[in-house]
PDB file of N, CA and C in Angstrom:
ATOM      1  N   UNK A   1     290.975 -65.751 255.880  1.00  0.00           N
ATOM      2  CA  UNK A   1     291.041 -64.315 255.738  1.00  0.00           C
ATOM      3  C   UNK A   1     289.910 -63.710 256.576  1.00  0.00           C
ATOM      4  N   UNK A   2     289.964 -62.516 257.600  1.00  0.00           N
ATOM      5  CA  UNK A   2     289.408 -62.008 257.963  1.00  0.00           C
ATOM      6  C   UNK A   2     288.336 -61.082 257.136  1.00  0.00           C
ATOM      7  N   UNK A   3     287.140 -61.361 258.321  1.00  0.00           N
ATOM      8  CA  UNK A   3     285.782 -60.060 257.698  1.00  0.00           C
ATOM      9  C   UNK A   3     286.471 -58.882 257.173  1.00  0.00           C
ATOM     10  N   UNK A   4     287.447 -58.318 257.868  1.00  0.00           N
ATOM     11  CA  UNK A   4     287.770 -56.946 257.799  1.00  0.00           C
ATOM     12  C   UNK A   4     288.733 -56.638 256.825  1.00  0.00           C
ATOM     13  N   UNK A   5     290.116 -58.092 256.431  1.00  0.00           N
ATOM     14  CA  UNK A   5     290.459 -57.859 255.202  1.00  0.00           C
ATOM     15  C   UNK A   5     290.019 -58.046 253.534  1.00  0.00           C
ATOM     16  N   UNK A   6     288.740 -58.709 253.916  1.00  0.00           N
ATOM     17  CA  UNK A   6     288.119 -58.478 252.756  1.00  0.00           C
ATOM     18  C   UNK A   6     287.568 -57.275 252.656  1.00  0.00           C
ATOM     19  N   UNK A   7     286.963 -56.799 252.990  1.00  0.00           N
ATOM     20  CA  UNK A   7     286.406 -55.261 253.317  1.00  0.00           C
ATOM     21  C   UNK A   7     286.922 -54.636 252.751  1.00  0.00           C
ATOM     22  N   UNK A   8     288.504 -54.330 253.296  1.00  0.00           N
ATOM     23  CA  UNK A   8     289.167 -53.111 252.770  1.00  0.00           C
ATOM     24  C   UNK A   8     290.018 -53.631 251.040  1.00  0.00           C
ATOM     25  N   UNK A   9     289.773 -55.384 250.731  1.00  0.00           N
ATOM     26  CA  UNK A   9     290.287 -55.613 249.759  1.00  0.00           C
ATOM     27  C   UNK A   9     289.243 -55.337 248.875  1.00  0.00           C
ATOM     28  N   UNK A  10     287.453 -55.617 249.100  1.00  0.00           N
ATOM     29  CA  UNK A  10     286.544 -54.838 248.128  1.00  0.00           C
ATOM     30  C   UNK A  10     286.761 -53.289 248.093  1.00  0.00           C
ATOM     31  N   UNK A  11     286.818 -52.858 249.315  1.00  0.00           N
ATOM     32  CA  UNK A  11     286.935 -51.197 249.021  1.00  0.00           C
ATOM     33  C   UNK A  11     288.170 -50.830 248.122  1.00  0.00           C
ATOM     34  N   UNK A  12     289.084 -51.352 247.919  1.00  0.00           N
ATOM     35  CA  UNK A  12     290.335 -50.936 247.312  1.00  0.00           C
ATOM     36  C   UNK A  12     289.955 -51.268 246.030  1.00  0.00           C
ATOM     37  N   UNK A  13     289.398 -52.104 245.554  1.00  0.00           N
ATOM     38  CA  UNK A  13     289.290 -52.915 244.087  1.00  0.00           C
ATOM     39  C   UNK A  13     287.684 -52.175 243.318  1.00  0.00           C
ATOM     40  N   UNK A  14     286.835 -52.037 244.482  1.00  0.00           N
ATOM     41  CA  UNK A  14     286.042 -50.521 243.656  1.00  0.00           C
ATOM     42  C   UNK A  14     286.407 -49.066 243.229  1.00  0.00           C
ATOM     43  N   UNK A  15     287.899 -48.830 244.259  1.00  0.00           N
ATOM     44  CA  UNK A  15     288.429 -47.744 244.201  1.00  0.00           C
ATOM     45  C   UNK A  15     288.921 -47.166 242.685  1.00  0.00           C
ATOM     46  N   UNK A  16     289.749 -48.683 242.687  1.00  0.00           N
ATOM     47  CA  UNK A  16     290.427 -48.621 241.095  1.00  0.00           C
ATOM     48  C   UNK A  16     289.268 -49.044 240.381  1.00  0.00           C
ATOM     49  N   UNK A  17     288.217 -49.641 240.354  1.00  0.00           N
ATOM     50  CA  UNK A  17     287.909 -49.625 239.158  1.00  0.00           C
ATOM     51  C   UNK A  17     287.187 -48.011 238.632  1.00  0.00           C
ATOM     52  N   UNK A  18     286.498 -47.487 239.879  1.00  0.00           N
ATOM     53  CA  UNK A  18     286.115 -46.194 239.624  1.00  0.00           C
ATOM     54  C   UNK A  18     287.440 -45.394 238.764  1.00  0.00           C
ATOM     55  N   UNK A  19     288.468 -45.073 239.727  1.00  0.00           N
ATOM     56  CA  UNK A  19     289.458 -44.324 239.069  1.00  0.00           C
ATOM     57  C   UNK A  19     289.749 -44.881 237.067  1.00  0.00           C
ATOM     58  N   UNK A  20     289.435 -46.097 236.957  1.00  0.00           N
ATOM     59  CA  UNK A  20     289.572 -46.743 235.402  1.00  0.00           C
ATOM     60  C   UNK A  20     288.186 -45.949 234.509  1.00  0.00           C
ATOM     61  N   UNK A  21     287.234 -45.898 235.282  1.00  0.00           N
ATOM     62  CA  UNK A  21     286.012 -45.423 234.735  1.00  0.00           C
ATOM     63  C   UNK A  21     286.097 -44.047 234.597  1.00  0.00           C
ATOM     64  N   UNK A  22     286.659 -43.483 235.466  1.00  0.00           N
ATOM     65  CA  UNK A  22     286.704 -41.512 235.534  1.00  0.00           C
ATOM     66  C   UNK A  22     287.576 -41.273 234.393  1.00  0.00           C
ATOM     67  N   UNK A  23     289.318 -42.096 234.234  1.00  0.00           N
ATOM     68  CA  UNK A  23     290.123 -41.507 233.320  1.00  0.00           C
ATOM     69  C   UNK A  23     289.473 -41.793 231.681  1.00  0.00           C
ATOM     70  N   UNK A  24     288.757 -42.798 231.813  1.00  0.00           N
ATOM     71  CA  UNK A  24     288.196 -43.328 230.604  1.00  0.00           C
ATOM     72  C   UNK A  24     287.373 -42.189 230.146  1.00  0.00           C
ATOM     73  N   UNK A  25     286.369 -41.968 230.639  1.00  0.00           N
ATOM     74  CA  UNK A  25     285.324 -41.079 230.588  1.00  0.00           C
ATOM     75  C   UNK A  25     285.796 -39.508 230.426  1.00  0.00           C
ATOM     76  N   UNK A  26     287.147 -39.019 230.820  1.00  0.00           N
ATOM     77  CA  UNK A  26     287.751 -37.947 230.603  1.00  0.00           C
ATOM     78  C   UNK A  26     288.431 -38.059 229.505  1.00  0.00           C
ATOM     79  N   UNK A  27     289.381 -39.068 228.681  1.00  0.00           N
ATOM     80  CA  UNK A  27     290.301 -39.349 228.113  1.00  0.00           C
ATOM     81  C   UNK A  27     289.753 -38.433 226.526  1.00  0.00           C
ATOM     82  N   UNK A  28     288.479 -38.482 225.875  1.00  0.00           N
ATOM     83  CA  UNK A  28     288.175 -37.731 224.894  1.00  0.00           C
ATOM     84  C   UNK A  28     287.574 -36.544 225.383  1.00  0.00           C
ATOM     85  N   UNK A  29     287.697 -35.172 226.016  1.00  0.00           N
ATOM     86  CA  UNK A  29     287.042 -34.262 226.248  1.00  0.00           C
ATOM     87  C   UNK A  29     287.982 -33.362 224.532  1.00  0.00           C
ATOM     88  N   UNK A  30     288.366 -33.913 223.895  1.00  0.00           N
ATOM     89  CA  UNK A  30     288.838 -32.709 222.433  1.00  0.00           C
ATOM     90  C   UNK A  30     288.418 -33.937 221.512  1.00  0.00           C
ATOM     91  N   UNK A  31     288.078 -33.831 220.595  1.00  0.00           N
ATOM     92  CA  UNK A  31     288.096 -34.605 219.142  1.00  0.00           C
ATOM     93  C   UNK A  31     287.799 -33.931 218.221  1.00  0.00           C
ATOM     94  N   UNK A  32     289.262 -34.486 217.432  1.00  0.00           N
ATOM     95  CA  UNK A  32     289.552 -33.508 215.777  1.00  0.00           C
ATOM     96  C   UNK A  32     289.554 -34.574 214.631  1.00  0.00           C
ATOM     97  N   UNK A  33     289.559 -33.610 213.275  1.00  0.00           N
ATOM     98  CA  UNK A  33     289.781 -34.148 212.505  1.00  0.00           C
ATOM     99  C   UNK A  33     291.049 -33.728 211.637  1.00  0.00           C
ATOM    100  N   UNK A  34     291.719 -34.281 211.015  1.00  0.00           N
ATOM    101  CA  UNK A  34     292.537 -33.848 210.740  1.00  0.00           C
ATOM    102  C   UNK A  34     292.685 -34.221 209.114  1.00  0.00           C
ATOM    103  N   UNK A  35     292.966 -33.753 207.850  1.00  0.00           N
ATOM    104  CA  UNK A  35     293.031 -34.175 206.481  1.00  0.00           C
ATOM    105  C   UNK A  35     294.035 -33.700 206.296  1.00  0.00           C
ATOM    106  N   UNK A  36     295.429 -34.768 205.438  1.00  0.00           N
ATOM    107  CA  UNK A  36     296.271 -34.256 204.941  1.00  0.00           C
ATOM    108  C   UNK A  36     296.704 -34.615 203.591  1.00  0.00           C
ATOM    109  N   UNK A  37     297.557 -34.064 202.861  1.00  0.00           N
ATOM    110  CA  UNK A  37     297.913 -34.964 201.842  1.00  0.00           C
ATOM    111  C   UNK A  37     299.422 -34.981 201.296  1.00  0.00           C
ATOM    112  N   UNK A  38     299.555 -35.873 201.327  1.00  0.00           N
ATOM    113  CA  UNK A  38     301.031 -36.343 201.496  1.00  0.00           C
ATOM    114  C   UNK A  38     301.144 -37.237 199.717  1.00  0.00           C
ATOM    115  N   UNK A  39     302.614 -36.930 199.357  1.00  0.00           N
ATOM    116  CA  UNK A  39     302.625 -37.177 198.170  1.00  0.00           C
ATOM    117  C   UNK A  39     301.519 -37.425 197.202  1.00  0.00           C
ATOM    118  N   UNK A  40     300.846 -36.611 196.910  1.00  0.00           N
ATOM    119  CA  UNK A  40     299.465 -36.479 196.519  1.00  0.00           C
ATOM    120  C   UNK A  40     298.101 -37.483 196.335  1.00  0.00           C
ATOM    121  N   UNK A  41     298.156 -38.075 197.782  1.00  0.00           N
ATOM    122  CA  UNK A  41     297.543 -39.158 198.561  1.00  0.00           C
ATOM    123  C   UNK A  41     296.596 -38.122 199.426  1.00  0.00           C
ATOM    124  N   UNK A  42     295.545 -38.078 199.667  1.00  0.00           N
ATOM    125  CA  UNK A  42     295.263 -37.589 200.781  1.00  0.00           C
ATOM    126  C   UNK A  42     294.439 -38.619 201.877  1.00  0.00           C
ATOM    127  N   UNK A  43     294.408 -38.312 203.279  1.00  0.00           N
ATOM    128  CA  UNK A  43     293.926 -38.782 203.739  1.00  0.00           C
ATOM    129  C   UNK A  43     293.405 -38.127 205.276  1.00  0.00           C
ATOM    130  N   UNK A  44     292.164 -38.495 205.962  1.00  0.00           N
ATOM    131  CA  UNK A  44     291.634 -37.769 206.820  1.00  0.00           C
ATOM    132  C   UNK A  44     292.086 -38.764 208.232  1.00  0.00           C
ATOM    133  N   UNK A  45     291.934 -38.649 209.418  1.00  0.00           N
ATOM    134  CA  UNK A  45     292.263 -39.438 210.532  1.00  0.00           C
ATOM    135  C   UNK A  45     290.959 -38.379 211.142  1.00  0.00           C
ATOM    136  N   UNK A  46     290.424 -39.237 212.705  1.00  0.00           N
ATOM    137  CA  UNK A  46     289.896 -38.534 213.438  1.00  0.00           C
ATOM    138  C   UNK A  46     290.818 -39.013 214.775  1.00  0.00           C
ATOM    139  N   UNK A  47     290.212 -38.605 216.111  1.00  0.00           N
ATOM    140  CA  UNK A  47     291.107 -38.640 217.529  1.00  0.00           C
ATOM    141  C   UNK A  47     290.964 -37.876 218.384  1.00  0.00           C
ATOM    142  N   UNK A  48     290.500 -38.186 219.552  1.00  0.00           N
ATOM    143  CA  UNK A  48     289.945 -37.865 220.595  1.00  0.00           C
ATOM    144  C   UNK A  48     291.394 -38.046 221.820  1.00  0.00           C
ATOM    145  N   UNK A  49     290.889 -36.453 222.260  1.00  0.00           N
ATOM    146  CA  UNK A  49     292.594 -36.886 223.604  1.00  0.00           C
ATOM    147  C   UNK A  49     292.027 -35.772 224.855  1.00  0.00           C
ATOM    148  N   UNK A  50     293.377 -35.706 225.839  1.00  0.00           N
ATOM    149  CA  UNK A  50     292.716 -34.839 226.927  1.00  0.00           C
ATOM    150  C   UNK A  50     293.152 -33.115 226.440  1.00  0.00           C
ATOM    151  N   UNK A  51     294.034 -33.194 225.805  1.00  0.00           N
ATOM    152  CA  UNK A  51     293.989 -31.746 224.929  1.00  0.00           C
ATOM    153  C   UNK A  51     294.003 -31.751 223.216  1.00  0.00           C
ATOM    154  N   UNK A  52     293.709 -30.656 222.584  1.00  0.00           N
ATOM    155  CA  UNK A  52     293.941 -30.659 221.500  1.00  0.00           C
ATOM    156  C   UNK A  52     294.893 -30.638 220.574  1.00  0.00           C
ATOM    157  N   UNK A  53     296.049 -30.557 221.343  1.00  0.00           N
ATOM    158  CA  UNK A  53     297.609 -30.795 220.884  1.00  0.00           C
ATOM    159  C   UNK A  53     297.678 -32.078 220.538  1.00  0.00           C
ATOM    160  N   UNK A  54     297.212 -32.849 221.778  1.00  0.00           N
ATOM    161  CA  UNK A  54     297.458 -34.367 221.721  1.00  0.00           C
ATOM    162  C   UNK A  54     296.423 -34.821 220.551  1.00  0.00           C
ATOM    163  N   UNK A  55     295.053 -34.041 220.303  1.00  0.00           N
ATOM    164  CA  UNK A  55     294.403 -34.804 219.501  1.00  0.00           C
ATOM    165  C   UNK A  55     294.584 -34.884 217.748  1.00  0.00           C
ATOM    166  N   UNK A  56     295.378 -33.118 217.972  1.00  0.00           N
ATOM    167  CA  UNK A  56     295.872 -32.659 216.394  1.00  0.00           C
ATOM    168  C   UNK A  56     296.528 -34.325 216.038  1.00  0.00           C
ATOM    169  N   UNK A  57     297.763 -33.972 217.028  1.00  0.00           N
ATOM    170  CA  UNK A  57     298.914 -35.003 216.556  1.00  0.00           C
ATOM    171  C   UNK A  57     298.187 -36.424 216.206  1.00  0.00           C
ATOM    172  N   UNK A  58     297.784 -37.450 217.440  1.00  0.00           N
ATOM    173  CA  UNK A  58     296.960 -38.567 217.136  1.00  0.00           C
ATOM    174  C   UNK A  58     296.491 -38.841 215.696  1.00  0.00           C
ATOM    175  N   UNK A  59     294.999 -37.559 215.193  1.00  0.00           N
ATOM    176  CA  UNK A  59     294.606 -37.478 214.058  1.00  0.00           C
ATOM    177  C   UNK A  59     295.465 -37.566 213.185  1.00  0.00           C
ATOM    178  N   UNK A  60     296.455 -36.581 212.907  1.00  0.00           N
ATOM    179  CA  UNK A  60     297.384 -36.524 212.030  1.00  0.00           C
ATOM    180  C   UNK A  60     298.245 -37.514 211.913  1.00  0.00           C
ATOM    181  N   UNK A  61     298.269 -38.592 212.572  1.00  0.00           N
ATOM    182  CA  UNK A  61     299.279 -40.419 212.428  1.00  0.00           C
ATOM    183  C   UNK A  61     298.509 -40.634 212.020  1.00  0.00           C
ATOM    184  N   UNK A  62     296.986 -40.419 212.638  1.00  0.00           N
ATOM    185  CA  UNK A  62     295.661 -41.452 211.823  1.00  0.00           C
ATOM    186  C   UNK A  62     295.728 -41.548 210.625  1.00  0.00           C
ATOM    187  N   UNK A  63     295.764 -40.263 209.926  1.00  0.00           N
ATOM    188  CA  UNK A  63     295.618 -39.629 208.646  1.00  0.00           C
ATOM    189  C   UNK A  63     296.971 -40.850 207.631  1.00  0.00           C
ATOM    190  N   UNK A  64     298.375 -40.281 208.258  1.00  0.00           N
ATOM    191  CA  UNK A  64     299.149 -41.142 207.665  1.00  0.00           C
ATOM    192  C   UNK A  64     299.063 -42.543 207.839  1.00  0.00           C
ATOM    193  N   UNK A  65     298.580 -42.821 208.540  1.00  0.00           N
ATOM    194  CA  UNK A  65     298.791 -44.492 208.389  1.00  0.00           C
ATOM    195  C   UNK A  65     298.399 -45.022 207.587  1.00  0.00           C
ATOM    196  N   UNK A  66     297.021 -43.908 206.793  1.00  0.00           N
ATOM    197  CA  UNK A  66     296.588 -44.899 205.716  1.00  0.00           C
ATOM    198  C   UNK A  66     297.216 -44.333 204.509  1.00  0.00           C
ATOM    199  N   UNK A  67     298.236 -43.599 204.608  1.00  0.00           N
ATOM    200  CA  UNK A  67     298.137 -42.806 203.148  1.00  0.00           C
ATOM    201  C   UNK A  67     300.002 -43.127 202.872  1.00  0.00           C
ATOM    202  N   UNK A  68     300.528 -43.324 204.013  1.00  0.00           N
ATOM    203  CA  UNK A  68     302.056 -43.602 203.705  1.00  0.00           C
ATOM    204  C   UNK A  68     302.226 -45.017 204.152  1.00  0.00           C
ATOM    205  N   UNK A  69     303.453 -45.127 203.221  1.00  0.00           N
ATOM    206  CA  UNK A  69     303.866 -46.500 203.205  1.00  0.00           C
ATOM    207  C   UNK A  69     305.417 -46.823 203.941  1.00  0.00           C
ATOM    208  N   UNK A  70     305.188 -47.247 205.012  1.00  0.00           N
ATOM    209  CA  UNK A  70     306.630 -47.324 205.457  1.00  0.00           C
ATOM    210  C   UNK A  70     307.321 -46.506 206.647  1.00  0.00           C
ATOM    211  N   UNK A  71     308.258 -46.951 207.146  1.00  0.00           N
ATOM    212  CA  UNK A  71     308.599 -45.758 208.319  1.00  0.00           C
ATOM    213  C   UNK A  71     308.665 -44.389 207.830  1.00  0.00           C
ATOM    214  N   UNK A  72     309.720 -44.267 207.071  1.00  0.00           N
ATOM    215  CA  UNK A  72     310.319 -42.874 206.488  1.00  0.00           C
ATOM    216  C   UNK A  72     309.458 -42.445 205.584  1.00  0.00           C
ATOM    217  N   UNK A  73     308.395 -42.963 205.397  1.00  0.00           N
ATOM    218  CA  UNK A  73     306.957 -41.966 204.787  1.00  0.00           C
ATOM    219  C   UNK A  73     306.044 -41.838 206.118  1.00  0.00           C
ATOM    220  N   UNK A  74     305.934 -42.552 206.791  1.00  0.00           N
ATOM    221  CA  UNK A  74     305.268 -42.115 207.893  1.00  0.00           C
ATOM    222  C   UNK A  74     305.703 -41.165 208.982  1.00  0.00           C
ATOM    223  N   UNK A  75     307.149 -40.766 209.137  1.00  0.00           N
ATOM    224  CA  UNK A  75     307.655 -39.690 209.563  1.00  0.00           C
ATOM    225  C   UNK A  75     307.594 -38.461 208.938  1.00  0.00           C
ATOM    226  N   UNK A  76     307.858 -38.655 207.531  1.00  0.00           N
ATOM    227  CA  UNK A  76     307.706 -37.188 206.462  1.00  0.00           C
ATOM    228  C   UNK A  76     306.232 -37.156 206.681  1.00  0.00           C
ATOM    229  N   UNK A  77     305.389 -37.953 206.646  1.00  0.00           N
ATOM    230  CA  UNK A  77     303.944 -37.568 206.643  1.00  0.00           C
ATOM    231  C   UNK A  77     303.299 -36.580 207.418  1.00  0.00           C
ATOM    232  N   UNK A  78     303.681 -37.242 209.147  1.00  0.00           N
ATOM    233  CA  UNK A  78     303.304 -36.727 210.249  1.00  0.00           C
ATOM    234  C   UNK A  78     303.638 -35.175 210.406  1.00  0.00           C
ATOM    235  N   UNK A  79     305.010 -35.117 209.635  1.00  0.00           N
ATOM    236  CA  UNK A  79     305.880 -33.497 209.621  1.00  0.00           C
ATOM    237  C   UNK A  79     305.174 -32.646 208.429  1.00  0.00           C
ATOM    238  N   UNK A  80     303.997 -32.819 207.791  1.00  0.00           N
ATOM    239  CA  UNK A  80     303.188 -32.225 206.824  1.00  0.00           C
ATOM    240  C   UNK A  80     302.235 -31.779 207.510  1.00  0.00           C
ATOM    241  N   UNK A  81     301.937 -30.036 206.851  1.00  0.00           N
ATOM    242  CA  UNK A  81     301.415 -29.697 207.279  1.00  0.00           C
ATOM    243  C   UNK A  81     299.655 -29.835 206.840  1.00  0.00           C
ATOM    244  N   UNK A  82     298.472 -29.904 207.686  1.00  0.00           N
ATOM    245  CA  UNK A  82     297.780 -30.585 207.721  1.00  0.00           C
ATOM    246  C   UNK A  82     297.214 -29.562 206.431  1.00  0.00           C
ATOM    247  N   UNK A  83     296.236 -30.472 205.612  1.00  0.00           N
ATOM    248  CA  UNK A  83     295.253 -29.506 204.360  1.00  0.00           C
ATOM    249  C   UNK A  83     294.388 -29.055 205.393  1.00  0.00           C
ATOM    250  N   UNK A  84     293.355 -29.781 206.143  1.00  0.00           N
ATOM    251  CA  UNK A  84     292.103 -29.112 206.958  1.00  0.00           C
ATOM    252  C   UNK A  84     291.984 -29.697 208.303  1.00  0.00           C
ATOM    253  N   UNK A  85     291.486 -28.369 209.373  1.00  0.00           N
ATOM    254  CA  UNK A  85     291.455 -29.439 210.971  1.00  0.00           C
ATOM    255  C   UNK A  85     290.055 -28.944 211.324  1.00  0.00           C
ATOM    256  N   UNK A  86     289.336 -29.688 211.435  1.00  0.00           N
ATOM    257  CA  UNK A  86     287.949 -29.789 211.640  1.00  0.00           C
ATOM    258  C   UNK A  86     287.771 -30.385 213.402  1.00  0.00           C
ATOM    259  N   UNK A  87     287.424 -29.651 214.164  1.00  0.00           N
ATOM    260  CA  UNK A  87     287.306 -29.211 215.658  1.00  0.00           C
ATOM    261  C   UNK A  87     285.885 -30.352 215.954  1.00  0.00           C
ATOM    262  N   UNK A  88     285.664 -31.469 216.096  1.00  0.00           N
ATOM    263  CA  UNK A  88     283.940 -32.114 216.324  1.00  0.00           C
ATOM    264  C   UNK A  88     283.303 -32.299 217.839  1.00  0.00           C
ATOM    265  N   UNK A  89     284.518 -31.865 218.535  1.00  0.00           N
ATOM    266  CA  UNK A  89     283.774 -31.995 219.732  1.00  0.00           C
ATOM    267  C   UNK A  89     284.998 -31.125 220.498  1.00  0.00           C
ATOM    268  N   UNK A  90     284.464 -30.654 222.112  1.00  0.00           N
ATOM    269  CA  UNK A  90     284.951 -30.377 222.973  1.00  0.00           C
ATOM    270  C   UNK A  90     285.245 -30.833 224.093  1.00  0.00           C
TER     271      UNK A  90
END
């Protein structure tokens, strides 16, 4: 293998790893909390995303996963509306 295709095979392979490091490092700019209570279970989730739509939702599976049992409680769960959403970062 040539000087020069290694070269451009290190430059390509720092490229991506940078680009792995930037999306990483962006991926939580929202983190919520979310508490719900579902058949009079409650439970809190937290979740970090690139908007707060994405982080509501996330939190709010968090929340159910520990508090429902099963698919079809974990769908009714997610479709509840949340008790409290606590905003912890931007």
């Amino acid at each position: 293998m040539s000087r020069s295709v290694k070269l451009v095979i290190a430059v390509a392979a720092l490229v991506f790893v940078g680009v792995l490091v930037y999306s990483s490092l962006r991926l939580g700019q929202v983190k919520v909390e979310v508490c719900i209570e579902f058949k009079g279970r409650p439970g809190c989730g937290t979740a970090a995303a690139p908007t707060e739509e994405e982080a509501l939702r996330t939190a709010a599976d968090n929340a159910c996963a520990l508090i429902a049992s099963g698919m079809t409680e974990s769908i009714a769960c997610s479709r509840t509306p949340p008790r409290s959403v606590r905003r912890l970062s931007q």
